[in-house]
Each structure stands twice: as structure tokens, then as C-alpha cells.
ModelCIF file with pLDDT and N, C-alpha, C, O atoms, coordinates in Angstrom:
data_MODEL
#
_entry.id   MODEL 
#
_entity.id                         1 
_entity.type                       polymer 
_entity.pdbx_number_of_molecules   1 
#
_entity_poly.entity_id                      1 
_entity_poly.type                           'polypeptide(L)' 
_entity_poly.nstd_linkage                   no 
_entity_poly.nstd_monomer                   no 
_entity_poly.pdbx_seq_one_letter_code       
;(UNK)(UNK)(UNK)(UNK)(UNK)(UNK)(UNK)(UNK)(UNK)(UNK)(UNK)(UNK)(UNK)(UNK)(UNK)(UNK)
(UNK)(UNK)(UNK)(UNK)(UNK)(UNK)(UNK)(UNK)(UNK)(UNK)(UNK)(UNK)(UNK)(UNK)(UNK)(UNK)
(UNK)(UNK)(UNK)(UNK)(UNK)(UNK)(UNK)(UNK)(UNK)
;
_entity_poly.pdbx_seq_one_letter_code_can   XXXXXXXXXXXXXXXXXXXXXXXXXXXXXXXXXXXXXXXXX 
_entity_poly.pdbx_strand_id                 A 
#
loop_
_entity_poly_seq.entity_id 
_entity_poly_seq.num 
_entity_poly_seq.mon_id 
_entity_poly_seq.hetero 
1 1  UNK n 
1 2  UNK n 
1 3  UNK n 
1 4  UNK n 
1 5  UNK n 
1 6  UNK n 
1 7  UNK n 
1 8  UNK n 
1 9  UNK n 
1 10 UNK n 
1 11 UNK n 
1 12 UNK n 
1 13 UNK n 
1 14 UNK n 
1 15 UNK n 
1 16 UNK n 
1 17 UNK n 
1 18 UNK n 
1 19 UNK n 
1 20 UNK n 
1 21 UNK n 
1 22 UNK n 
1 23 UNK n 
1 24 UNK n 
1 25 UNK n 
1 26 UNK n 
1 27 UNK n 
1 28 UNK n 
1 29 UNK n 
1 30 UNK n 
1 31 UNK n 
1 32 UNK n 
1 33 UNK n 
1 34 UNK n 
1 35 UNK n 
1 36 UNK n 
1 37 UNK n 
1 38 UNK n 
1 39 UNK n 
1 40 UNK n 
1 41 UNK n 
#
_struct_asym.id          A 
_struct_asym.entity_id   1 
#
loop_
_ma_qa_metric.id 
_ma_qa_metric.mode 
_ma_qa_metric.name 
_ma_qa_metric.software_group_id 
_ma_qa_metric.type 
1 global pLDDT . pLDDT 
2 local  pLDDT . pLDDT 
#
_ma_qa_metric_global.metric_id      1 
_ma_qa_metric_global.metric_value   86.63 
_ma_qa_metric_global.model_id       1 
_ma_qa_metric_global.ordinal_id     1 
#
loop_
_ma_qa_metric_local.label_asym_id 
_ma_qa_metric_local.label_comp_id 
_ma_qa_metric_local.label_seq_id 
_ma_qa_metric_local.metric_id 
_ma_qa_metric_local.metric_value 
_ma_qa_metric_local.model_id 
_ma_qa_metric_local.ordinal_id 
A UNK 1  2 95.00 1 1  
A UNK 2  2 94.00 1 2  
A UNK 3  2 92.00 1 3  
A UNK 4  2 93.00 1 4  
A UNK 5  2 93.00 1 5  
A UNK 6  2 91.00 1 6  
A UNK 7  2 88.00 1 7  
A UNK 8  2 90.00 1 8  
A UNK 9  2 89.00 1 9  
A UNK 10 2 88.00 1 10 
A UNK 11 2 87.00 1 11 
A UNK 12 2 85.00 1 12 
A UNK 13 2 85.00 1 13 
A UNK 14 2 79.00 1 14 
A UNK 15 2 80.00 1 15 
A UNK 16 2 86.00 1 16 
A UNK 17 2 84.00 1 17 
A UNK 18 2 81.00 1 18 
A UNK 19 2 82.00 1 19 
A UNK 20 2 87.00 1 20 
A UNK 21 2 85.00 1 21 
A UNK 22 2 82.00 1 22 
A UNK 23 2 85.00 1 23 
A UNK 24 2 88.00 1 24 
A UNK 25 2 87.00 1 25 
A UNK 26 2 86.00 1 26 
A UNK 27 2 86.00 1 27 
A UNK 28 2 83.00 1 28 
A UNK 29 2 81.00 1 29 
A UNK 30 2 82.00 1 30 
A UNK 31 2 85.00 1 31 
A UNK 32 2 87.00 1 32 
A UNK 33 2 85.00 1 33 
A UNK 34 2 84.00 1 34 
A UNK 35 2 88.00 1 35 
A UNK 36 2 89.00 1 36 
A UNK 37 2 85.00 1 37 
A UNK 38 2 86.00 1 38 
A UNK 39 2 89.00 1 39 
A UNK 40 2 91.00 1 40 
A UNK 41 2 89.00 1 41 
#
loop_
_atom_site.group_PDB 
_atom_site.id 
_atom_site.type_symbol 
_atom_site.label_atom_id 
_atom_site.label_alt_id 
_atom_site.label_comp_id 
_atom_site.label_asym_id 
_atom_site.label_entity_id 
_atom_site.label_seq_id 
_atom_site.pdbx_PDB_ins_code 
_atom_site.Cartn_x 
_atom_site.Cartn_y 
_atom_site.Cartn_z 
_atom_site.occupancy 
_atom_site.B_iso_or_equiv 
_atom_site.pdbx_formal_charge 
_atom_site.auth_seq_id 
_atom_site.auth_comp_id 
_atom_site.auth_asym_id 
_atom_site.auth_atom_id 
_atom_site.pdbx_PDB_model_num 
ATOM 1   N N  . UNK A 1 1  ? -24.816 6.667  10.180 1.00 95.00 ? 1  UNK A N  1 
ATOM 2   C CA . UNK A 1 1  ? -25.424 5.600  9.386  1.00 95.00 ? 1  UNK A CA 1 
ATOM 3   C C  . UNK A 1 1  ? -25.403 5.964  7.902  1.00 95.00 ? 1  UNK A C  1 
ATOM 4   O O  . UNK A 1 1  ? -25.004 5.199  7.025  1.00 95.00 ? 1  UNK A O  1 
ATOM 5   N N  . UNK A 1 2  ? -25.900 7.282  7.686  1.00 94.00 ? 2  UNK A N  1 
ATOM 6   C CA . UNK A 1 2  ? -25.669 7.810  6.511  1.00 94.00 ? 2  UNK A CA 1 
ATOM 7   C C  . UNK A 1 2  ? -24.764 7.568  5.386  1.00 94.00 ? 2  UNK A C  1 
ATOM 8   O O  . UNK A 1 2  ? -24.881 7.297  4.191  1.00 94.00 ? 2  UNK A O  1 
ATOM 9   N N  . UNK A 1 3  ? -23.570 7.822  6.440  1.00 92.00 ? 3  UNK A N  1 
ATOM 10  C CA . UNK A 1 3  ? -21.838 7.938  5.922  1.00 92.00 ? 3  UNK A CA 1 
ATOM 11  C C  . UNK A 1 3  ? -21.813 6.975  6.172  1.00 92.00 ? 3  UNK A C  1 
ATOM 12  O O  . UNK A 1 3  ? -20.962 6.707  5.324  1.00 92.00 ? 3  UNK A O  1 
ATOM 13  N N  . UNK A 1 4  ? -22.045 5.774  6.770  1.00 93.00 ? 4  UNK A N  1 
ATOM 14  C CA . UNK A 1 4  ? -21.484 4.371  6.456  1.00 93.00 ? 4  UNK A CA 1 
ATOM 15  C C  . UNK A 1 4  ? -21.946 3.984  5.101  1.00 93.00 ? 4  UNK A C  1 
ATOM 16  O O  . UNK A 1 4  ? -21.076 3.636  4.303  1.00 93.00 ? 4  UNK A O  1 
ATOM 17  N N  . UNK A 1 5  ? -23.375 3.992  4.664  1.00 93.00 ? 5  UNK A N  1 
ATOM 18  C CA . UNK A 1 5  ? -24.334 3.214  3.505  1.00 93.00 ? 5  UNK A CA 1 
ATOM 19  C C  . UNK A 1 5  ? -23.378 3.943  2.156  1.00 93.00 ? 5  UNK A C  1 
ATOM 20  O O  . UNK A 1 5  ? -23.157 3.422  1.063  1.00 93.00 ? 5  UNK A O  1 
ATOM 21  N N  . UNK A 1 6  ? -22.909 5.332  2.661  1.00 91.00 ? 6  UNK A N  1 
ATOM 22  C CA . UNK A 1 6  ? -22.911 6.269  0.702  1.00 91.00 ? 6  UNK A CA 1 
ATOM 23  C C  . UNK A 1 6  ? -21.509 6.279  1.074  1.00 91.00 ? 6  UNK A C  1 
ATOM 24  O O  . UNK A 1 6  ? -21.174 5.867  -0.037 1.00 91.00 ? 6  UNK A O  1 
ATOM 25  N N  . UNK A 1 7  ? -20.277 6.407  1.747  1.00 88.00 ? 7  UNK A N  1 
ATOM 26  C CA . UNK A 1 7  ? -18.899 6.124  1.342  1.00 88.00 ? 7  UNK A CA 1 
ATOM 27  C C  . UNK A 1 7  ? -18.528 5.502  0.588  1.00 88.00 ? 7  UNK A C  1 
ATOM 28  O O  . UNK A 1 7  ? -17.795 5.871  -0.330 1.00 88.00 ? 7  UNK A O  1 
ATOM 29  N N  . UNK A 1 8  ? -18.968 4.308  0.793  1.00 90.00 ? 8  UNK A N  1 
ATOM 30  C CA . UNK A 1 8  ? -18.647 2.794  -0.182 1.00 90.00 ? 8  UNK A CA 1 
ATOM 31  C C  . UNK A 1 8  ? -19.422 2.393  -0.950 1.00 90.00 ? 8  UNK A C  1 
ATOM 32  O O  . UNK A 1 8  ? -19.223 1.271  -1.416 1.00 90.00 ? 8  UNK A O  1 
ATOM 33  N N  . UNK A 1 9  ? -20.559 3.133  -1.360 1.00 89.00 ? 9  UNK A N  1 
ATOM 34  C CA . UNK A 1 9  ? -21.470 2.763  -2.498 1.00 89.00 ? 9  UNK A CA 1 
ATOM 35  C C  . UNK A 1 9  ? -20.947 4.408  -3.344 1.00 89.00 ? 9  UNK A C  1 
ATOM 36  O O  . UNK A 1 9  ? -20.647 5.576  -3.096 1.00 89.00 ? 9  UNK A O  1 
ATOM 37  N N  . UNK A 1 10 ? -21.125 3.423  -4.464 1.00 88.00 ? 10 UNK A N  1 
ATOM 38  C CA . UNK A 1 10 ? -20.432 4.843  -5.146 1.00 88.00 ? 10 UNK A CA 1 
ATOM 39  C C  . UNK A 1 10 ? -21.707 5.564  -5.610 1.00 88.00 ? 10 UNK A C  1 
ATOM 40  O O  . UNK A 1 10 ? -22.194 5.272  -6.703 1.00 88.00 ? 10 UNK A O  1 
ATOM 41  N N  . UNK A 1 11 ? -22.282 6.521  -4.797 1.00 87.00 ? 11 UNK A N  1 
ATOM 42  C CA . UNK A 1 11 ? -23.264 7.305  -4.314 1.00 87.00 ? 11 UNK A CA 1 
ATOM 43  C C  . UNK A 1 11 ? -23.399 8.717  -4.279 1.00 87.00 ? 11 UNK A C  1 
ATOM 44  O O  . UNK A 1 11 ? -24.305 9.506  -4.547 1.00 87.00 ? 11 UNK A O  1 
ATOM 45  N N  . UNK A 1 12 ? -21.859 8.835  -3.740 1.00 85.00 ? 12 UNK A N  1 
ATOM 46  C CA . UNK A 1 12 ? -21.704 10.489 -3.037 1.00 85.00 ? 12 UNK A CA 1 
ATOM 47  C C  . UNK A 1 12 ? -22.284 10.483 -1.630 1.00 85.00 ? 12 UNK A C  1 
ATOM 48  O O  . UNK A 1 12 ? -23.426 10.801 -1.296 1.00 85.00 ? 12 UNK A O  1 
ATOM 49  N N  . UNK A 1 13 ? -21.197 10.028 -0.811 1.00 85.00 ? 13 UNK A N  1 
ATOM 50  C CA . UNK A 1 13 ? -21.929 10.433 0.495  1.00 85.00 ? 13 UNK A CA 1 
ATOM 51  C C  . UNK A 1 13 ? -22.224 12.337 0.686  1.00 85.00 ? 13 UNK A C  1 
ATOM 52  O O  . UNK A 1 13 ? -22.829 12.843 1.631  1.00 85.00 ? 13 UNK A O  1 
ATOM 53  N N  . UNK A 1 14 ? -21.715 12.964 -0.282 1.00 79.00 ? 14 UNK A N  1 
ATOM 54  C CA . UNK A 1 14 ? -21.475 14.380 0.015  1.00 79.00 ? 14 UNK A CA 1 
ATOM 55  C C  . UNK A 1 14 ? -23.074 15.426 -0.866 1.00 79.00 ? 14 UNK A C  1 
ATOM 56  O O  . UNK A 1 14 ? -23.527 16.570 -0.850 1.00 79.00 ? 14 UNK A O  1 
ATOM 57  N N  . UNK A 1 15 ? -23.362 14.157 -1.480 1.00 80.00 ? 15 UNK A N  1 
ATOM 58  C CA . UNK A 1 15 ? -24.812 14.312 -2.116 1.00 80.00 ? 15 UNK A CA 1 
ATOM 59  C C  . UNK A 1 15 ? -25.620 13.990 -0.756 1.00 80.00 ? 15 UNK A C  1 
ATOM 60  O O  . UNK A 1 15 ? -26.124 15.012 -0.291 1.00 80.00 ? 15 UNK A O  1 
ATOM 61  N N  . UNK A 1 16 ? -25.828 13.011 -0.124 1.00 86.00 ? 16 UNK A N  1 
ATOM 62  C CA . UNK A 1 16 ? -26.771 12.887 0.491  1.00 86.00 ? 16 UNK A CA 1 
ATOM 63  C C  . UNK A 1 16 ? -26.545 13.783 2.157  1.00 86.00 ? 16 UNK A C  1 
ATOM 64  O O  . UNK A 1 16 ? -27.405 14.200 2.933  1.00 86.00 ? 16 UNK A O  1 
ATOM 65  N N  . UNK A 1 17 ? -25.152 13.827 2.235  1.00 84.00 ? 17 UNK A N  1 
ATOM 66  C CA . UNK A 1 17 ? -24.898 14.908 3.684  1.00 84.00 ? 17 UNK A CA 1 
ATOM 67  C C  . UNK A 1 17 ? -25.670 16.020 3.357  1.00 84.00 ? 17 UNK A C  1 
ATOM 68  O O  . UNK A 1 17 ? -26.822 16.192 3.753  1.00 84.00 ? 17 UNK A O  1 
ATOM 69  N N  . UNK A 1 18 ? -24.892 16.960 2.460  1.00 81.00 ? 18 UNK A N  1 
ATOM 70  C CA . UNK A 1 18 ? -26.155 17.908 1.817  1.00 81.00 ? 18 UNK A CA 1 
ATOM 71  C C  . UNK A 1 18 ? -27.520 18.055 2.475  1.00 81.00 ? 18 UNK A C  1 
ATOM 72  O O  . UNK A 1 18 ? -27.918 18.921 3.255  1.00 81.00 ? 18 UNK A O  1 
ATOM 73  N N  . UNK A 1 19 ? -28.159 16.958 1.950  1.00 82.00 ? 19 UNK A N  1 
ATOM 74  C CA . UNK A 1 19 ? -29.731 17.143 2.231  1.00 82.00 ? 19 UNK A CA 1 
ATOM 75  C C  . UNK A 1 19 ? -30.109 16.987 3.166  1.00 82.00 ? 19 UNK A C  1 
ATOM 76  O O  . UNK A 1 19 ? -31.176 17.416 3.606  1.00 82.00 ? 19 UNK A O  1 
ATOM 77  N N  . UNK A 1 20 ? -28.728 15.833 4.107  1.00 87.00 ? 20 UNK A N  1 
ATOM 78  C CA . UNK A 1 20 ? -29.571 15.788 5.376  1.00 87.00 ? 20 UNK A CA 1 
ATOM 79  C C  . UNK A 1 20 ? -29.070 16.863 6.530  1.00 87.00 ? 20 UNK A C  1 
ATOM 80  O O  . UNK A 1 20 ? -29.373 16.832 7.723  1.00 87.00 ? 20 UNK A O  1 
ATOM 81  N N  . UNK A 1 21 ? -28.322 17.710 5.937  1.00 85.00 ? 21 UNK A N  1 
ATOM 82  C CA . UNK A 1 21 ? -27.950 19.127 6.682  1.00 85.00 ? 21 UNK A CA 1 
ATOM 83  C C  . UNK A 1 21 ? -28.910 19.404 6.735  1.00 85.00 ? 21 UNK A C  1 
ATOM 84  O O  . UNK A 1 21 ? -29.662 19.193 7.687  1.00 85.00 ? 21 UNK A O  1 
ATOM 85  N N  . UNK A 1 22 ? -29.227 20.079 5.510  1.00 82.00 ? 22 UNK A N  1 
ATOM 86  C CA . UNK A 1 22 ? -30.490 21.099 5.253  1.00 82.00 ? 22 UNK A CA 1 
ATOM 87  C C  . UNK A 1 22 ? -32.200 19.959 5.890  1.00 82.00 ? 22 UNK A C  1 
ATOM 88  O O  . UNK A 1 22 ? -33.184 20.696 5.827  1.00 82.00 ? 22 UNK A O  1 
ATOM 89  N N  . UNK A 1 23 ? -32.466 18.960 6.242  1.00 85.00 ? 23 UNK A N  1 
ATOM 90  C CA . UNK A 1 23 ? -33.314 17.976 6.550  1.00 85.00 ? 23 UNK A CA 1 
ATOM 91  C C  . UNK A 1 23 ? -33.021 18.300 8.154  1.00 85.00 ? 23 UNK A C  1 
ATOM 92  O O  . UNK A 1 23 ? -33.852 18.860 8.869  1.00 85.00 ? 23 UNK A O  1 
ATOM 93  N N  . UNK A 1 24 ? -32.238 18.038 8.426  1.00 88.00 ? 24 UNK A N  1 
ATOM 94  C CA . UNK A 1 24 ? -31.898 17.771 10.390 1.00 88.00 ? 24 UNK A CA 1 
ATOM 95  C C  . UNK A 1 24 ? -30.288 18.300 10.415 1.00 88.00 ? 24 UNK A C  1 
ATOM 96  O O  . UNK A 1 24 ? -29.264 17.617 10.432 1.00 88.00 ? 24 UNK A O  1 
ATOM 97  N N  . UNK A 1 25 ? -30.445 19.744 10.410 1.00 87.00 ? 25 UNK A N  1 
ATOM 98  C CA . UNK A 1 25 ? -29.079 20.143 10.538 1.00 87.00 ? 25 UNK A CA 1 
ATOM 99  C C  . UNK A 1 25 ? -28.771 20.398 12.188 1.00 87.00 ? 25 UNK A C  1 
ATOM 100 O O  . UNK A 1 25 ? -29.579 20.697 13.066 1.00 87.00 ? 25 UNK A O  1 
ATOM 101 N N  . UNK A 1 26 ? -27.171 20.149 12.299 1.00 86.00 ? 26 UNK A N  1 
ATOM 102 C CA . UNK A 1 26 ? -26.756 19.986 13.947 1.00 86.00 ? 26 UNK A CA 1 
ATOM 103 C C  . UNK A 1 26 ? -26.486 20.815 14.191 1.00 86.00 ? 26 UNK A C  1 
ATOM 104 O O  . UNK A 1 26 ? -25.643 21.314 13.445 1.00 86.00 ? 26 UNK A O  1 
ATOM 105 N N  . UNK A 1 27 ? -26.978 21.712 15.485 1.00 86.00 ? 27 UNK A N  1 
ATOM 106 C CA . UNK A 1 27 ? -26.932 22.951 16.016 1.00 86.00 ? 27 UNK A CA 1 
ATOM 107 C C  . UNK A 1 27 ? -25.398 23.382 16.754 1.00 86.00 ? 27 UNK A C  1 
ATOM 108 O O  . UNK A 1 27 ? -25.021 23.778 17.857 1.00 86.00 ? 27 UNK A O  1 
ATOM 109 N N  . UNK A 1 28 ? -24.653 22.974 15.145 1.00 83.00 ? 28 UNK A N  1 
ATOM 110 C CA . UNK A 1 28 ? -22.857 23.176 16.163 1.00 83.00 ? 28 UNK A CA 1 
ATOM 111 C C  . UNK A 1 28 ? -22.170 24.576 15.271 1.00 83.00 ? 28 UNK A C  1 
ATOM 112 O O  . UNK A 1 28 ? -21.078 25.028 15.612 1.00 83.00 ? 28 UNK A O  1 
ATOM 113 N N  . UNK A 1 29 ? -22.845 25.089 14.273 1.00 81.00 ? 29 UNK A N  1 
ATOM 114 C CA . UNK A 1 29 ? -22.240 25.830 13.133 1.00 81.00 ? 29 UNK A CA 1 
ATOM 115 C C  . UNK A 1 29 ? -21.768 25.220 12.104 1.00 81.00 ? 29 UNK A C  1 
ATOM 116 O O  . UNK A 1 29 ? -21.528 24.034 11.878 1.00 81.00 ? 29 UNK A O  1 
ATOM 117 N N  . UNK A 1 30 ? -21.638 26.366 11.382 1.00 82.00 ? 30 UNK A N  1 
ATOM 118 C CA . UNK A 1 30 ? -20.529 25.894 9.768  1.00 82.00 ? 30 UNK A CA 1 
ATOM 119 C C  . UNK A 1 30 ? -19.900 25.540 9.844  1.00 82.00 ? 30 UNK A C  1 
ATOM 120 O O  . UNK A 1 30 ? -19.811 24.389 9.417  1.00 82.00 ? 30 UNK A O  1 
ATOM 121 N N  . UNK A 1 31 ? -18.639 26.274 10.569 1.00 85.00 ? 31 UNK A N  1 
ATOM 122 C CA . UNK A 1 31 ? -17.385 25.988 10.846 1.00 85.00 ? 31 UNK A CA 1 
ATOM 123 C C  . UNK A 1 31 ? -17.435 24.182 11.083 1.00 85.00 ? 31 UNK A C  1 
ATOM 124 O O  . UNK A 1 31 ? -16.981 23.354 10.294 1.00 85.00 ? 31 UNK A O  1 
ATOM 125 N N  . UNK A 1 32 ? -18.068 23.924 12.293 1.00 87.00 ? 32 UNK A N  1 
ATOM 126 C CA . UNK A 1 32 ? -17.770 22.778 12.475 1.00 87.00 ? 32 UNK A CA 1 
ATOM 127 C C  . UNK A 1 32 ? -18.420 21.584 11.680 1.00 87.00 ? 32 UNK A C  1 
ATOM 128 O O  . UNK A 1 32 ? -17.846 20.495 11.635 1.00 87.00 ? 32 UNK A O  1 
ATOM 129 N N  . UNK A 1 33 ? -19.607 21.801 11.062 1.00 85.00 ? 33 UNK A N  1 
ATOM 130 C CA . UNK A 1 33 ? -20.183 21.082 9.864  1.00 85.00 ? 33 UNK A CA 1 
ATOM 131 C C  . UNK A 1 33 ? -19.139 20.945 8.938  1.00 85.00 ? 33 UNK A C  1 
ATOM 132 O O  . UNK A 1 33 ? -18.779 19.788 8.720  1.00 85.00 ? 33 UNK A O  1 
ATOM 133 N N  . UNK A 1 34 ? -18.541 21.892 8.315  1.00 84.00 ? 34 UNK A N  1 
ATOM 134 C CA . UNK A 1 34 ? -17.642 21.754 7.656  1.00 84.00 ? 34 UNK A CA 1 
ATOM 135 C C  . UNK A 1 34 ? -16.120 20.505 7.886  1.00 84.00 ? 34 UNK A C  1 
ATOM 136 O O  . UNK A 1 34 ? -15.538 19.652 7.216  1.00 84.00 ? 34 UNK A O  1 
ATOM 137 N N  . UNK A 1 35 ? -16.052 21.020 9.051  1.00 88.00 ? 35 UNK A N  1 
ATOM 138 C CA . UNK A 1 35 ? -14.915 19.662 9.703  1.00 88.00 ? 35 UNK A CA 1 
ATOM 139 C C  . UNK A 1 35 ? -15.405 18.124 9.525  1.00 88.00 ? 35 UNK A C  1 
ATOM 140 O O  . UNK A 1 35 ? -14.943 17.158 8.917  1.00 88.00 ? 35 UNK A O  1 
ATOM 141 N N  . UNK A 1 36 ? -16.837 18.390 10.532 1.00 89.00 ? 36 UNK A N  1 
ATOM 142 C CA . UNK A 1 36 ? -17.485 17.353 10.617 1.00 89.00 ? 36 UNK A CA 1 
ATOM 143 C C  . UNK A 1 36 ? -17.379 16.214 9.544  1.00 89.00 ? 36 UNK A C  1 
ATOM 144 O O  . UNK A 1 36 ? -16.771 15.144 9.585  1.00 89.00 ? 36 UNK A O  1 
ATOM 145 N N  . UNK A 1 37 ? -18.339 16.905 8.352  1.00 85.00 ? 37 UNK A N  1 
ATOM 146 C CA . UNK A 1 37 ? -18.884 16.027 7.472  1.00 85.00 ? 37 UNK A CA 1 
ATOM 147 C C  . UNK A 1 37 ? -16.815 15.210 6.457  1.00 85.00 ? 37 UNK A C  1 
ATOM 148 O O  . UNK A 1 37 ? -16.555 14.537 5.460  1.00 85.00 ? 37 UNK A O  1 
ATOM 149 N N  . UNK A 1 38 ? -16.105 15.797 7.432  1.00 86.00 ? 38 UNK A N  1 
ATOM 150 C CA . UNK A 1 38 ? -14.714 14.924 6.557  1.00 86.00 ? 38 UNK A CA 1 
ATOM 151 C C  . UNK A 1 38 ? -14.582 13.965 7.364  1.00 86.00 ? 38 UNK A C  1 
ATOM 152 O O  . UNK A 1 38 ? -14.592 12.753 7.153  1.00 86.00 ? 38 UNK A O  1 
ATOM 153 N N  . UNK A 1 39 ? -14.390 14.849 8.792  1.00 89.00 ? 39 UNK A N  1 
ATOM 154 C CA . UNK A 1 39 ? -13.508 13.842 9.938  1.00 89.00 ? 39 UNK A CA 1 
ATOM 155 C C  . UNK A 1 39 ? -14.580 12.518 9.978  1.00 89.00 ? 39 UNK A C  1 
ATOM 156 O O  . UNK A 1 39 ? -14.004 11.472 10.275 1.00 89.00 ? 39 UNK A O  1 
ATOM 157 N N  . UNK A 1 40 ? -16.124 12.380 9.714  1.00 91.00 ? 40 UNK A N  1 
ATOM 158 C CA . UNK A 1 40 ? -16.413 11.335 9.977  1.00 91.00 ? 40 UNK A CA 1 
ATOM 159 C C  . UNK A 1 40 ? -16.289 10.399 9.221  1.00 91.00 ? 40 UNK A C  1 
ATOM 160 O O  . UNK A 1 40 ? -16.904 9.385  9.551  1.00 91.00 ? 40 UNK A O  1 
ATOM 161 N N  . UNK A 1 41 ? -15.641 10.357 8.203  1.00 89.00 ? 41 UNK A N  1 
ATOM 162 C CA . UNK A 1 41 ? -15.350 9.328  7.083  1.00 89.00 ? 41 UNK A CA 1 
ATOM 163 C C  . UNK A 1 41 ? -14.229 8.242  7.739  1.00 89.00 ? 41 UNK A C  1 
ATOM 164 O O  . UNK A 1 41 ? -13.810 7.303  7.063  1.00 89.00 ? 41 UNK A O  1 
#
């Protein structure tokens, strides 16, 4: 939901992923956070 609202608002979805890592981060690792937060765009 996140990444739908801040992709297309010129926002920074990569500002608000950020916080909501550190807010409710997903118990998968870095590694895959790292993938994650692209592939879901």
C-alpha cells in the first residue's frame, strides 16, 4: 500500500520504506529487504 501511494507521488517511496523498515521490519533479512524494497515497484 505504501509503494503504491509514494511511487507516483513524487514523495520518495524510498523515504518512507525506510521508516517503515525500521517501524514494522519483515523478519526475512537484509539481503532480501534489499531485493524486496525494488522488486516491489
Amino acid at each position: 500500500i505504501v509503494e503504491g501511494i509514494t511511487e507516483w507521488l513524487p514523495i520518495s517511496s524510498t523515504g518512507h520504506l525506510i521508516l517503515l523498515e525500521k517501524l514494522m521490519p519483515l523478519n526475512m533479512g537484509d539481503e532480501f529487504f534489499r531485493m524486496f524494497e525494488v522488486v516491489i515497484q
